[in-house]
N, C-alpha and C. Protein backbone atom coordinates (compact mmCIF):
# COMPACT_ATOMS: atom_id res chain seq x y z
N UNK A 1 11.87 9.53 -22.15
CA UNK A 1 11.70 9.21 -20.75
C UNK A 1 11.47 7.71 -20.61
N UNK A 2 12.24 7.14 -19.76
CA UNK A 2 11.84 5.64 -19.47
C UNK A 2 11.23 5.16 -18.44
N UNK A 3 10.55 4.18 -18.15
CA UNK A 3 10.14 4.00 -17.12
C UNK A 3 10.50 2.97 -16.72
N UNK A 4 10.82 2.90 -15.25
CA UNK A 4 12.04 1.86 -14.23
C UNK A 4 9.82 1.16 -13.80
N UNK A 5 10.59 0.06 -14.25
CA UNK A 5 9.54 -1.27 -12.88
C UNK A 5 10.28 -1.41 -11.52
N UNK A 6 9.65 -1.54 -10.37
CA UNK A 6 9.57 -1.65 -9.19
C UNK A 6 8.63 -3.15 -8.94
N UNK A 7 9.39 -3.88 -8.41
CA UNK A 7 8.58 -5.11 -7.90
C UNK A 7 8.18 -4.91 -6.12
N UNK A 8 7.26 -5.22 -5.80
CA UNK A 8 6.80 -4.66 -4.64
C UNK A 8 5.83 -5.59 -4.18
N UNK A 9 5.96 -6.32 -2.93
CA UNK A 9 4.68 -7.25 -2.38
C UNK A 9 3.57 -6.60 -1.44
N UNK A 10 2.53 -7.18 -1.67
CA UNK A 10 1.58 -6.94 -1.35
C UNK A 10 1.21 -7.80 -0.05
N UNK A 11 1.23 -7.49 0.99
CA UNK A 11 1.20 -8.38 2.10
C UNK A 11 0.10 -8.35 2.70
N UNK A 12 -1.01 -9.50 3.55
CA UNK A 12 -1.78 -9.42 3.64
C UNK A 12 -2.03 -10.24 4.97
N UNK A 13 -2.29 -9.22 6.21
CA UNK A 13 -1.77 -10.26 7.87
C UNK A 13 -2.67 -9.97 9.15
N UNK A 14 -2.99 -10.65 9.78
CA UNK A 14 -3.50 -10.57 10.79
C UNK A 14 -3.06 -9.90 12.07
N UNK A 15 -3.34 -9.14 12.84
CA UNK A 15 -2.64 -8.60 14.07
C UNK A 15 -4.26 -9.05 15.01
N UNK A 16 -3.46 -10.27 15.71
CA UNK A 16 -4.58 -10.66 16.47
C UNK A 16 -4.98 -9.42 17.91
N UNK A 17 -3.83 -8.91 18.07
CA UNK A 17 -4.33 -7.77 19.32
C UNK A 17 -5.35 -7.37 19.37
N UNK A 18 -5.19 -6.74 18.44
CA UNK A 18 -6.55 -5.79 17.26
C UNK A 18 -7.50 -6.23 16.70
N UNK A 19 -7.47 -7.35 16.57
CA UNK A 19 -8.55 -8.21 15.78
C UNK A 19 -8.45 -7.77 14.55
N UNK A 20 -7.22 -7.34 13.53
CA UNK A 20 -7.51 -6.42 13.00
C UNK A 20 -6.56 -6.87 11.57
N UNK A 21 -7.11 -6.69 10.28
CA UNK A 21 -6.25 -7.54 8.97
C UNK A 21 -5.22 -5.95 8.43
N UNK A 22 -4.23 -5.90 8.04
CA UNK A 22 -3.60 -5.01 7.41
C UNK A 22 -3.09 -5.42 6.05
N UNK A 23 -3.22 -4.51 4.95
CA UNK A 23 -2.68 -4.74 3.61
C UNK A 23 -1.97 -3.90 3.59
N UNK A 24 -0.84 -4.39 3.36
CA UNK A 24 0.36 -3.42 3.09
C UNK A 24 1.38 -3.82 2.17
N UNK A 25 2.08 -2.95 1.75
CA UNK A 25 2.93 -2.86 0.18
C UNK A 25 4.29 -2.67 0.92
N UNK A 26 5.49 -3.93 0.48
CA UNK A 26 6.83 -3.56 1.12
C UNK A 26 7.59 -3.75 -0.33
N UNK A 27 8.82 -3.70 -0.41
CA UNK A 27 9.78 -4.29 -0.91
C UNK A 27 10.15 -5.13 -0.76
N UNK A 28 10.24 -5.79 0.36
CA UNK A 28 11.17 -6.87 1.12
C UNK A 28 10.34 -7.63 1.59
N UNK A 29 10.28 -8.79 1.86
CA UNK A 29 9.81 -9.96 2.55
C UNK A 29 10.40 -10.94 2.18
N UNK A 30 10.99 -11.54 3.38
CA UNK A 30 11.84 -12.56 3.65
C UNK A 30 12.04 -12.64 5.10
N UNK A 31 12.51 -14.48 5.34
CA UNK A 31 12.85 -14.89 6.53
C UNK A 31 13.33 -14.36 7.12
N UNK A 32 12.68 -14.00 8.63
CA UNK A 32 13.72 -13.15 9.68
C UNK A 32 14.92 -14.37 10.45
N UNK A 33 15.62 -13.49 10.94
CA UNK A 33 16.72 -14.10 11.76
C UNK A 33 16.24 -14.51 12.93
N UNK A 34 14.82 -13.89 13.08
CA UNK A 34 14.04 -14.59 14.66
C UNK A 34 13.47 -15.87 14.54
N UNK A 35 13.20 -16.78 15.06
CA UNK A 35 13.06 -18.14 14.36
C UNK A 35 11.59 -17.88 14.38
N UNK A 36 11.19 -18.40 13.44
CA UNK A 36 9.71 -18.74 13.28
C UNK A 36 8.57 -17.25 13.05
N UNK A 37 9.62 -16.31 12.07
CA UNK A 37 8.91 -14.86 11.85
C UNK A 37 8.98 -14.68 10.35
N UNK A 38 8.14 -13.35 9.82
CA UNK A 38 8.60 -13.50 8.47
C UNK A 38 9.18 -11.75 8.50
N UNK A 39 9.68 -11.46 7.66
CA UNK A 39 10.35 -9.91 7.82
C UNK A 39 9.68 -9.34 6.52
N UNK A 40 9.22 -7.85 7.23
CA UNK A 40 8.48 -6.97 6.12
C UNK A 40 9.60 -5.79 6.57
N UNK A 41 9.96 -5.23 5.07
CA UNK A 41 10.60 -3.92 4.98
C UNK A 41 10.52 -3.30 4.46
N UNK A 42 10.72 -1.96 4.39
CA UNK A 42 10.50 -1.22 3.14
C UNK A 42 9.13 -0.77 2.88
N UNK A 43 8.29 -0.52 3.49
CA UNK A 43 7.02 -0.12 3.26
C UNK A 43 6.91 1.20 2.36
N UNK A 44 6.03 0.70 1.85
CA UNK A 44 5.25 2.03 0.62
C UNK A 44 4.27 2.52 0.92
N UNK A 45 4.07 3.55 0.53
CA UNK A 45 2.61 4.22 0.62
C UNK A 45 2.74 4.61 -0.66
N UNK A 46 1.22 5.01 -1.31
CA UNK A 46 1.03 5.61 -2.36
C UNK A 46 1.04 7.30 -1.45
N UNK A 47 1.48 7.98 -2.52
CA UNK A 47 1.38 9.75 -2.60
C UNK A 47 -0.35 9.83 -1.99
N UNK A 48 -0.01 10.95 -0.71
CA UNK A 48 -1.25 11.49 0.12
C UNK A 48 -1.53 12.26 -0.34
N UNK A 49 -0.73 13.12 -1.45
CA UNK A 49 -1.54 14.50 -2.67
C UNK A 49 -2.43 13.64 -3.46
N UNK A 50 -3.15 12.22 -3.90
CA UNK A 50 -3.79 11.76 -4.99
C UNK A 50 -5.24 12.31 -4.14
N UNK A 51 -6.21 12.19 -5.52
CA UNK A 51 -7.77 12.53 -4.91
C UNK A 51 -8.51 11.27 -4.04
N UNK A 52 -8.03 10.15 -4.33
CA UNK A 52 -9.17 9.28 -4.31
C UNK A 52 -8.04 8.59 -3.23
N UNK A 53 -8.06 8.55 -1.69
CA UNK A 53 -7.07 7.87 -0.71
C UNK A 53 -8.24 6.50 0.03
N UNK A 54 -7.75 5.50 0.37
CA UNK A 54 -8.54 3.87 0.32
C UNK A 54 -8.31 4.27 1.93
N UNK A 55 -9.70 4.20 2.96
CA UNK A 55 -9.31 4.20 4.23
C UNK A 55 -8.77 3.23 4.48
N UNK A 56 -8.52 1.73 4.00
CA UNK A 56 -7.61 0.79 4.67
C UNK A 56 -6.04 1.24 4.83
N UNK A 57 -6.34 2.23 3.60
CA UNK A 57 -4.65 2.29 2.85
C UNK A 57 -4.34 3.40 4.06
N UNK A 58 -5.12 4.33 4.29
CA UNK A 58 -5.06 5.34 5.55
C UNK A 58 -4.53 4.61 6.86
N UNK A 59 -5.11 3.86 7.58
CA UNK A 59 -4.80 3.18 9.13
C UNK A 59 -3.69 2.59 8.82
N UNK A 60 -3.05 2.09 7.47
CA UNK A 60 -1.81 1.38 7.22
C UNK A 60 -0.90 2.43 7.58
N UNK A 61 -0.80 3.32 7.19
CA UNK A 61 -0.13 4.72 6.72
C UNK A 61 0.20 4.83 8.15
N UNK A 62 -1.07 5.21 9.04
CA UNK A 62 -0.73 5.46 10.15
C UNK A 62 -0.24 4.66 11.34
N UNK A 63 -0.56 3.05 11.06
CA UNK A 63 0.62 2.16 11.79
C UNK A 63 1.60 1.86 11.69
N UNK A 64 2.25 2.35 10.31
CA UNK A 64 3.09 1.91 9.98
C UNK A 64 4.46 2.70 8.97
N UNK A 65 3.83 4.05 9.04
CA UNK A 65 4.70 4.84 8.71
C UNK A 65 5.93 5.53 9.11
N UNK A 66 6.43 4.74 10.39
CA UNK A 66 7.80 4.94 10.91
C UNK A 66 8.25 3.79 10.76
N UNK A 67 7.71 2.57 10.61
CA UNK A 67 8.58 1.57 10.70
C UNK A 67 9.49 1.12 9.34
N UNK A 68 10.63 0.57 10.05
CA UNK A 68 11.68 0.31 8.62
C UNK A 68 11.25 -1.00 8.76
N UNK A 69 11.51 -2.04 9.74
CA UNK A 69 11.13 -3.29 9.63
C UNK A 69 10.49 -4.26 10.71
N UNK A 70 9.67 -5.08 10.29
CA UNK A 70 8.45 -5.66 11.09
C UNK A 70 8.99 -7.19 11.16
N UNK A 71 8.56 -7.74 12.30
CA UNK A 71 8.60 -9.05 12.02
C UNK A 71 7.41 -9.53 12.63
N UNK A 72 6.93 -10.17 11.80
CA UNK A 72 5.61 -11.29 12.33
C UNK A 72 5.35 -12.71 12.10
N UNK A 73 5.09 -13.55 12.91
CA UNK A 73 4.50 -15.00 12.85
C UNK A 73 4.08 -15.15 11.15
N UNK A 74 4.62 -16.15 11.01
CA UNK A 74 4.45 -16.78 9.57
C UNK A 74 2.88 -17.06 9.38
N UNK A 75 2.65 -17.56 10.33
CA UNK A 75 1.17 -17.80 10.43
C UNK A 75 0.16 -16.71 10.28
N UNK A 76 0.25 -15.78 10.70
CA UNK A 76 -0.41 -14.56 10.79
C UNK A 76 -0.35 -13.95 9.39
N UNK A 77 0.03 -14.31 7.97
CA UNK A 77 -0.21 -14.11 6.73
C UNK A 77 -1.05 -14.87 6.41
N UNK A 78 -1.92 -13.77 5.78
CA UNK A 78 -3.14 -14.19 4.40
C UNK A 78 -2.29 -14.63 3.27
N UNK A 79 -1.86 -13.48 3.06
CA UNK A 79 -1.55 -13.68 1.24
C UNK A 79 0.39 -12.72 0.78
N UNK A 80 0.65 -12.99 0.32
CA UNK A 80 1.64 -12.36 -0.29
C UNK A 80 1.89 -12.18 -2.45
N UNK A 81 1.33 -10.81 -2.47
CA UNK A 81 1.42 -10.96 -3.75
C UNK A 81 2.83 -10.22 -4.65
N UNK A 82 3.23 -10.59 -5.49
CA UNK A 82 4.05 -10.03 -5.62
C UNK A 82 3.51 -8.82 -6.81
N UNK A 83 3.90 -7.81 -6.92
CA UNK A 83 3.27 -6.60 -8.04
C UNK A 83 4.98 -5.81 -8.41
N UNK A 84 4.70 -5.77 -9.74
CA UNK A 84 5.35 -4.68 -10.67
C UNK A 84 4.48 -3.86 -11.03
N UNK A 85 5.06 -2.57 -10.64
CA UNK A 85 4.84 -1.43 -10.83
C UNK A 85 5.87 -0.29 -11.47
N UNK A 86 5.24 0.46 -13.08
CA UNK A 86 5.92 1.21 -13.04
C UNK A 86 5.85 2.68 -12.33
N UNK A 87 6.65 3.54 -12.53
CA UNK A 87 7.11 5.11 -12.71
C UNK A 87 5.84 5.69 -13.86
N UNK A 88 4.69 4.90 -14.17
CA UNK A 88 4.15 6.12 -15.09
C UNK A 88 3.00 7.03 -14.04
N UNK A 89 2.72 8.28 -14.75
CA UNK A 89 2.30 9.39 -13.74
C UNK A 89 0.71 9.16 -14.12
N UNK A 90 0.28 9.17 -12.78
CA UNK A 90 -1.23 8.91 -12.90
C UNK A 90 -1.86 9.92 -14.14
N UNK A 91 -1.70 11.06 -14.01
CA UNK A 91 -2.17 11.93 -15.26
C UNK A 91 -2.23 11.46 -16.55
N UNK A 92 -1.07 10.30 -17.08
CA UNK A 92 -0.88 9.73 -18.15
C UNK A 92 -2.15 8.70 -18.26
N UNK A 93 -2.51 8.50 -17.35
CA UNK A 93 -3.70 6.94 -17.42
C UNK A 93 -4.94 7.66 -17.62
N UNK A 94 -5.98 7.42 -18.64
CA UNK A 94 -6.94 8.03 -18.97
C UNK A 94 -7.71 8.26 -18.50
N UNK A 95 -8.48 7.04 -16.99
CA UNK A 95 -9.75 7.05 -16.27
C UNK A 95 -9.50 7.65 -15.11
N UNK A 96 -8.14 8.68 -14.86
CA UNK A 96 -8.39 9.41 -13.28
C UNK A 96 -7.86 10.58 -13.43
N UNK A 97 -8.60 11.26 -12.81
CA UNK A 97 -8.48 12.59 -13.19
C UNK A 97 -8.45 13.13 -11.65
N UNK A 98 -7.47 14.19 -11.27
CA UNK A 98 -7.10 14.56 -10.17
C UNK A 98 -7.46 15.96 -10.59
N UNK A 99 -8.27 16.09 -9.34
CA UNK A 99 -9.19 17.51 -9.25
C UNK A 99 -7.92 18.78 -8.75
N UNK A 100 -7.84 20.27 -8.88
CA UNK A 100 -7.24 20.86 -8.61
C UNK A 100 -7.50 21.43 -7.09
N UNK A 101 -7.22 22.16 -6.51
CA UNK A 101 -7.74 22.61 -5.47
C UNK A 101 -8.79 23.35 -5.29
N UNK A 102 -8.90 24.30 -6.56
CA UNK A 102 -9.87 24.86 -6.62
C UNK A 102 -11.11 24.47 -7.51
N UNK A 103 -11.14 23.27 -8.03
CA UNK A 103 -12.04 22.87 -8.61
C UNK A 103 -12.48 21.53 -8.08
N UNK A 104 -13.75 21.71 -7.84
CA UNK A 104 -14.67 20.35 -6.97
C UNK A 104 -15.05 19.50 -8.22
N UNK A 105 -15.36 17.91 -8.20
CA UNK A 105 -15.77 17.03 -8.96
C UNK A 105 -17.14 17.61 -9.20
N UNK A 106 -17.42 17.04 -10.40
CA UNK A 106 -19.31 17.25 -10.98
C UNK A 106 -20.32 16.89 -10.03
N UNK A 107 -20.92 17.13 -9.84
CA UNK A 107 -21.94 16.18 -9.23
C UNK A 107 -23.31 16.05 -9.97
N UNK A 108 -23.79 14.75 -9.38
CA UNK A 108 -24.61 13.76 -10.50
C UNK A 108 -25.87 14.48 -10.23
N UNK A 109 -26.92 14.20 -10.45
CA UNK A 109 -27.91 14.36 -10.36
C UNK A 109 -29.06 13.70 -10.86
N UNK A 110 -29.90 12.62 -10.49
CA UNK A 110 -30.90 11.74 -10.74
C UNK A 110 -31.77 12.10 -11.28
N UNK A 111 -32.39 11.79 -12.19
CA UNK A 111 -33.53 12.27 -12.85
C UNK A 111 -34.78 11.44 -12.89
């Protein structure tokens, strides 16, 4: 089995309406054809079956899960990172463990 890398940016922007910062994961970013915008496409989400979901990563999901492509003020970016990512299956990585349905995590107890 091989595993394909995926390069994928990490975008990081202001929506002044809202007062409000969004991190979001596209494929694409590059100059729009609108003058003075930058173009996000391709948005990702991570899989909503994992145990452990990031509420930022949630309100992203939900602003932005119909859209194919965005354009926003150049200015209105924090950050743009770029990330490779492969195809390996979280199960393979040693420190996360995805609970079944019928089985609840441990719980701690202080002593």
């Amino acid at each position: 089995m091989t595993q394909e890398n995926h390069t994928y940016y990490n975008v990081k922007f202001f929506e002044p309406d809202l007062k409000k910062y969004y991190d979001v994961y596209v494929k694409d970013v590059f100059p729009s054809e609108i003058i003075g915008l930058v173009t996000l496409q391709d948005f990702h989400f991570r899989d909503e079956t994992k145990s452990v979901l990031l509420t930022s990563e949630e309100e992203a999901r939900k602003r932005f899960s119909k859209t194919e492509r965005m354009h926003i003020p150049y200015q209105h970016i924090t950050y743009v990172e770029e990330i490779h990512m492969s195809d390996t299956e979280s199960k393979n990585v040693p420190f996360i463990h995805q609970f079944p349905k019928t089985e609840q995590p441990p719980t701690t107890t202080n002593h």
